[in-house]
C-alpha atoms as a PDB file:
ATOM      1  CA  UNK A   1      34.373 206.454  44.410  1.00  0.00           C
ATOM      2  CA  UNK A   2      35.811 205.959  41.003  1.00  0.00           C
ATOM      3  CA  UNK A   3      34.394 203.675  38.760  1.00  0.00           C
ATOM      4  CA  UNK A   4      35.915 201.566  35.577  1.00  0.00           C
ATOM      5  CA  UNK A   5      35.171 202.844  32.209  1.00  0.00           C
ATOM      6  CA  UNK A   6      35.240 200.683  29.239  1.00  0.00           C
ATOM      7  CA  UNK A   7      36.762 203.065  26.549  1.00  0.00           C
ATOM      8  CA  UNK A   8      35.167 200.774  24.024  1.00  0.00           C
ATOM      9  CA  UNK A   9      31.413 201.726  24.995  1.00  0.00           C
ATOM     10  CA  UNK A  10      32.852 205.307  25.882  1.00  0.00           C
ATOM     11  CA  UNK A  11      35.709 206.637  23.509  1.00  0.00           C
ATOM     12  CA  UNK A  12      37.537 209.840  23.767  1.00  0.00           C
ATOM     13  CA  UNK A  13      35.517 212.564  21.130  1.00  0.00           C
ATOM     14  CA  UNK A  14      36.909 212.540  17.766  1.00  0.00           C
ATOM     15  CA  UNK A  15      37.289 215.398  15.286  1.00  0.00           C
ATOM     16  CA  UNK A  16      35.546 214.755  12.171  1.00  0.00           C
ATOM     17  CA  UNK A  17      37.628 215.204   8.530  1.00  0.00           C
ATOM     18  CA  UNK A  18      40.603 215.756  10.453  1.00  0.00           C
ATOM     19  CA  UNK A  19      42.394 216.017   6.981  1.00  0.00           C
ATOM     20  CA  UNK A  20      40.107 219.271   6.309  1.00  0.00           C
ATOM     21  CA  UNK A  21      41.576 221.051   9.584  1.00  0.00           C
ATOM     22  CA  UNK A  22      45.406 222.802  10.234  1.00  0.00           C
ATOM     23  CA  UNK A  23      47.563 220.077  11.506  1.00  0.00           C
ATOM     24  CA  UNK A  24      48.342 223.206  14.300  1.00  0.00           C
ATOM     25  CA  UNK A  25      44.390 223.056  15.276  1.00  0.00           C
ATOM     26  CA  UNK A  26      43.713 218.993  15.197  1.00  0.00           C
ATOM     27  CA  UNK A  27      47.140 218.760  17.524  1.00  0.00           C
ATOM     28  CA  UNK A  28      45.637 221.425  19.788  1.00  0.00           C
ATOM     29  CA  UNK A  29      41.930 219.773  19.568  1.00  0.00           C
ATOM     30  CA  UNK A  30      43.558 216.492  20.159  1.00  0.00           C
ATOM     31  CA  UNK A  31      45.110 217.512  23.608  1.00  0.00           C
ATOM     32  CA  UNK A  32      41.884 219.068  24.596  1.00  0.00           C
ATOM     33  CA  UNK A  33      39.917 215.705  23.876  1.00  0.00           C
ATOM     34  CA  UNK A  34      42.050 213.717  26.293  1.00  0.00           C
ATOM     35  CA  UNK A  35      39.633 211.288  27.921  1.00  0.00           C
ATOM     36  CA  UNK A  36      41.039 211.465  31.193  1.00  0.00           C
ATOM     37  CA  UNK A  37      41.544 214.876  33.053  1.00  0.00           C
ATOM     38  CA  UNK A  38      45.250 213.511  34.474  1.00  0.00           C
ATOM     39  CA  UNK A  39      46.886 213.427  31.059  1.00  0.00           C
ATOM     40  CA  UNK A  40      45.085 216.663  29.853  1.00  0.00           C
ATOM     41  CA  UNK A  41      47.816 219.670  29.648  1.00  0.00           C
ATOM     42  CA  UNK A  42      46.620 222.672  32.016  1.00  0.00           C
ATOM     43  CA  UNK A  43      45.301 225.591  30.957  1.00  0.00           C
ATOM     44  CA  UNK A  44      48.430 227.604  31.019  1.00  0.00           C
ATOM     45  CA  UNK A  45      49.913 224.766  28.544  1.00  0.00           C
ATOM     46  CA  UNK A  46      47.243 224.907  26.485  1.00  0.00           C
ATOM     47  CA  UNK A  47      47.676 228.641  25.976  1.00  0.00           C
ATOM     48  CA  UNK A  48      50.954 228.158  24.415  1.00  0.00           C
ATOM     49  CA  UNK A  49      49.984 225.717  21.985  1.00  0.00           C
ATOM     50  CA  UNK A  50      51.075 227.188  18.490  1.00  0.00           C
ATOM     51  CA  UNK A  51      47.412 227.218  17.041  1.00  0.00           C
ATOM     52  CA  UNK A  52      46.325 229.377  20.267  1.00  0.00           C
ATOM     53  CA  UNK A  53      49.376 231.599  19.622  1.00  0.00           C
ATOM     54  CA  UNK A  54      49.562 232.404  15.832  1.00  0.00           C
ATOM     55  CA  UNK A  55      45.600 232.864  16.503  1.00  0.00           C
ATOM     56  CA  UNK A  56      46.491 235.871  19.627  1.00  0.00           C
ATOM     57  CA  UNK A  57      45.486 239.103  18.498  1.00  0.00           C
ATOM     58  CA  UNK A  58      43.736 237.998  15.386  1.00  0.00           C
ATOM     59  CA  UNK A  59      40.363 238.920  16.320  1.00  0.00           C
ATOM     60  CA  UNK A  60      37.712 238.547  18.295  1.00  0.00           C
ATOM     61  CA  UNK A  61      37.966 234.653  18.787  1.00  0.00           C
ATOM     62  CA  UNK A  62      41.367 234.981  19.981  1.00  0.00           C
ATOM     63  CA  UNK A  63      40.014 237.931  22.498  1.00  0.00           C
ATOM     64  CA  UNK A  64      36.860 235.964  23.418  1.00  0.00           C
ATOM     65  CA  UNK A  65      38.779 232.610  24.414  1.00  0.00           C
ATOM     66  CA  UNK A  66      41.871 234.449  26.504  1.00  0.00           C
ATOM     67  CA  UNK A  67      39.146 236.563  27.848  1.00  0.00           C
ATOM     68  CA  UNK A  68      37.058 233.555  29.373  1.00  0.00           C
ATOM     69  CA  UNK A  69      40.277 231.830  30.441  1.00  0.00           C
ATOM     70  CA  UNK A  70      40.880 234.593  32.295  1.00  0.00           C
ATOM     71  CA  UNK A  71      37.633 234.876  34.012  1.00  0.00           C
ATOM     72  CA  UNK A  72      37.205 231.264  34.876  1.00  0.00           C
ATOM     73  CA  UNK A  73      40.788 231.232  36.009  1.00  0.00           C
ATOM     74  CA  UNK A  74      41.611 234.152  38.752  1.00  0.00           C
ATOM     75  CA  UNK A  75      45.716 234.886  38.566  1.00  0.00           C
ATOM     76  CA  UNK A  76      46.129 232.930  35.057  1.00  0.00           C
ATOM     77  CA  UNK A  77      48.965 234.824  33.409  1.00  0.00           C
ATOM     78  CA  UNK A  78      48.281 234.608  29.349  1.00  0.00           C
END
């Protein structure tokens, strides 16, 4: 059973100083913030954002993240 939510009491997380961030990274953090799991992208989406690929193959971050992705999702071609 689904129940309402009042987006008032329970907003969507917010990035702080958004002006101190790469437009490239607030976009990307933006899409991964979506309140409700229907209007997220999927992971595959996500993994062709520009900020996730001007950061592949700039160190270990990069590495780290497409590794986990890869673990947590069996057959996910990055």
């Amino acid at each position: 059973m689904l129940l309402p939510t009042n987006d008032k009491i329970n907003p969507s997380p917010t990035l702080r100083n958004r002006e101190e961030w790469r437009r490239s990274f607030s976009h990307f953090i933006a899409w991964c913030r979506l309140k409700y799991f229907e209007t997220r992208p999927s992971v595959t989406r996500l993994l062709k954002h520009p900020f996730i690929k001007q950061a592949h193959g700039k160190g270990s971050r990069s590495t780290a993240v497409h590794t986990h992705l890869r673990a947590s999702r069996p057959g996910l071609q990055t």
